[in-house]
Protein backbone atom coordinates (compact mmCIF):
# COMPACT_ATOMS: atom_id res chain seq x y z
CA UNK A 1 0.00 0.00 0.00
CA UNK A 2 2.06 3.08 -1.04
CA UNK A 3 1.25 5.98 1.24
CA UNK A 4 1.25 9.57 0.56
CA UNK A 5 1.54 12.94 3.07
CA UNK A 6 -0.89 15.10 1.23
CA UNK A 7 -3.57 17.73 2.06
CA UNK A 8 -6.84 17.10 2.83
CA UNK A 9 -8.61 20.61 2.04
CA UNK A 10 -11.54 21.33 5.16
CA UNK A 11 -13.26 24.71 5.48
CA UNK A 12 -16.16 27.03 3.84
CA UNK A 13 -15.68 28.18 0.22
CA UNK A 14 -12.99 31.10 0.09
CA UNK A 15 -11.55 30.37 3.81
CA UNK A 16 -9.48 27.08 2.95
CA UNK A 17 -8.22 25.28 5.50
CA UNK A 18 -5.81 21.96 4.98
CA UNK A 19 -5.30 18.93 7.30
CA UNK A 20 -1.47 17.06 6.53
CA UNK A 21 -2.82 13.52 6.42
CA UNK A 22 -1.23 10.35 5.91
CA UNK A 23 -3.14 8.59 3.27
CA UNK A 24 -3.49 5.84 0.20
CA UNK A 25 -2.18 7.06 -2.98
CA UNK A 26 -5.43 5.47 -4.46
CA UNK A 27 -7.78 7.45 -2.01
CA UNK A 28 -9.42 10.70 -3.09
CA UNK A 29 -7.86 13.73 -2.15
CA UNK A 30 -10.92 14.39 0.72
CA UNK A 31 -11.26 10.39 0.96
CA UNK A 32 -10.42 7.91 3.24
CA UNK A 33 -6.47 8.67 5.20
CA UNK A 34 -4.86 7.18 7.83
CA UNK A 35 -4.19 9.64 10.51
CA UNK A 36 -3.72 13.36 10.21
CA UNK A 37 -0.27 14.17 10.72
CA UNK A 38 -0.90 18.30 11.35
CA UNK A 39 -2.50 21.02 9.75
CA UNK A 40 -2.01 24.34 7.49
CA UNK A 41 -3.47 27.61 7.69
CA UNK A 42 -2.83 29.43 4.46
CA UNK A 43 -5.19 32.26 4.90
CA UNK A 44 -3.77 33.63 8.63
CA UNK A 45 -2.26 36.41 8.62
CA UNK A 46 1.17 35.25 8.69
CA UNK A 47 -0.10 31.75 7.40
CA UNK A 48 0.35 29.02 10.28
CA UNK A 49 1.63 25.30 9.48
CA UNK A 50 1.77 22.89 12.49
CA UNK A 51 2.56 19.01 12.44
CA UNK A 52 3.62 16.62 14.89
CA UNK A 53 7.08 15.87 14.11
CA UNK A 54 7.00 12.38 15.85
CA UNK A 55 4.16 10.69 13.65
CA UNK A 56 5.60 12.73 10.76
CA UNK A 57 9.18 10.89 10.89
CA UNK A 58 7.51 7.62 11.70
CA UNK A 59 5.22 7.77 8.62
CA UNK A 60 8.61 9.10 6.32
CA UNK A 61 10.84 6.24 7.81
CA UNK A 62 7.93 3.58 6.49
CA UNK A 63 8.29 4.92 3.16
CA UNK A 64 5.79 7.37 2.85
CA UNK A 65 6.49 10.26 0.27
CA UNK A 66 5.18 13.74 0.16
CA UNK A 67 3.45 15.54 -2.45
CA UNK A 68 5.08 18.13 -3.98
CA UNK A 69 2.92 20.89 -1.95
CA UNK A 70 3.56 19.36 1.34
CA UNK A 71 7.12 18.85 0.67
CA UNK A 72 7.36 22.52 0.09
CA UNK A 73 5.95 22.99 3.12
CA UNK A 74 8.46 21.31 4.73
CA UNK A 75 11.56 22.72 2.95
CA UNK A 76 10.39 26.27 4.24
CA UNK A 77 10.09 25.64 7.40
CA UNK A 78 13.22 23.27 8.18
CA UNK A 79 11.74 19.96 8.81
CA UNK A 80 12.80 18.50 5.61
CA UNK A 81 16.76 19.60 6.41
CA UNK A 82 16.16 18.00 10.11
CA UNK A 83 14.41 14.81 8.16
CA UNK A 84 17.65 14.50 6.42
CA UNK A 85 19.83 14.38 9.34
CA UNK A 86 17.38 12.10 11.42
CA UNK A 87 18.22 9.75 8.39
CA UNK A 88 21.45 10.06 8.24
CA UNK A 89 22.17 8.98 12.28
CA UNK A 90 23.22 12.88 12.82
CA UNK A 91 22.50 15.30 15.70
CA UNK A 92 19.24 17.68 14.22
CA UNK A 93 18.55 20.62 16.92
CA UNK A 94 17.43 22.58 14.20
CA UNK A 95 14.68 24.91 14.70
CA UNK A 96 11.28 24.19 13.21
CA UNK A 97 9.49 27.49 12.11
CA UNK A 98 6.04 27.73 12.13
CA UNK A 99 5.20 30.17 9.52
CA UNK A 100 5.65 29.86 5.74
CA UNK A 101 5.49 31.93 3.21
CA UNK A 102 2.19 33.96 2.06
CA UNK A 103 1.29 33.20 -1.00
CA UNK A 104 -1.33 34.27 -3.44
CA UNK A 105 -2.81 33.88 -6.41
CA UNK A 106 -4.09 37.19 -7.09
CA UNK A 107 -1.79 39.16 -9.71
CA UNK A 108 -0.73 42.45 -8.24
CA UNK A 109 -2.18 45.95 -9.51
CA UNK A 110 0.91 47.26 -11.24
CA UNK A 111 0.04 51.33 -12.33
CA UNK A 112 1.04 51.57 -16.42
CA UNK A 113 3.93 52.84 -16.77
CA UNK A 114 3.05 56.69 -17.95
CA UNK A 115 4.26 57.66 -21.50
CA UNK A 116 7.77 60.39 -20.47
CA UNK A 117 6.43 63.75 -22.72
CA UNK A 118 8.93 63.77 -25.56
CA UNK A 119 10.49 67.40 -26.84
CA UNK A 120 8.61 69.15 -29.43
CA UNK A 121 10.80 70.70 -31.72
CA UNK A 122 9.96 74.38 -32.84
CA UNK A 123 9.92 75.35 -36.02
């Protein structure tokens, strides 16, 4: 059974709100999972991400592998770097931040850039 660490998206239309789940590759994305592993906040204002690092490792160490969004979770807030050492037999006291990056997918209102008034030339 090839397991996956993958969001499970919870919360009202426009206010999304993520569990980090551990689940079947052949489940749904909302489907059936195995446990929830922590959560994401991407809306907060600075967006929160919280996991328990214990059943995290445990689920990594039996194979599982993240999707691309949840392992870019991890890379921004360290516990990817500490995963590596874990693995490797070395010391990790690395802190874990809490807080990722905001991101949106609204383009930003740029103002046109405003024609410069060239020189007439009297005649």
């Amino acid at each position: 059974m090839p397991v996956k660490l993958r969001l499970v998206r919870i919360g009202t239309k426009k206010k999304p709100f993520f569990r980090i789940v551990a689940a079947d590759s052949r489940s749904p994305r909302n489907g059936r999972f195995i446990e929830i592993v922590g959560q994401y906040h991407p809306i907060s204002k600075p967006p929160l991400f919280q996991v328990t690092e214990e059943r995290l490792y445990y689920w990594l160490q039996k194979g599982a592998q993240p999707t691309d969004t949840v392992g870019s979770l991890f890379k921004q807030t360290g516990l990817w770097n500490k995963w590596q050492k874990v693995k490797k037999g070395e010391a990790a006291e690395t802190v874990v931040k809490t807080e990722v990056r905001q991101t949106s997918r609204k383009k930003s209102k740029k103002k046109p850039a405003q024609a410069e008034p060239s020189a007439e030339v009297q005649t």
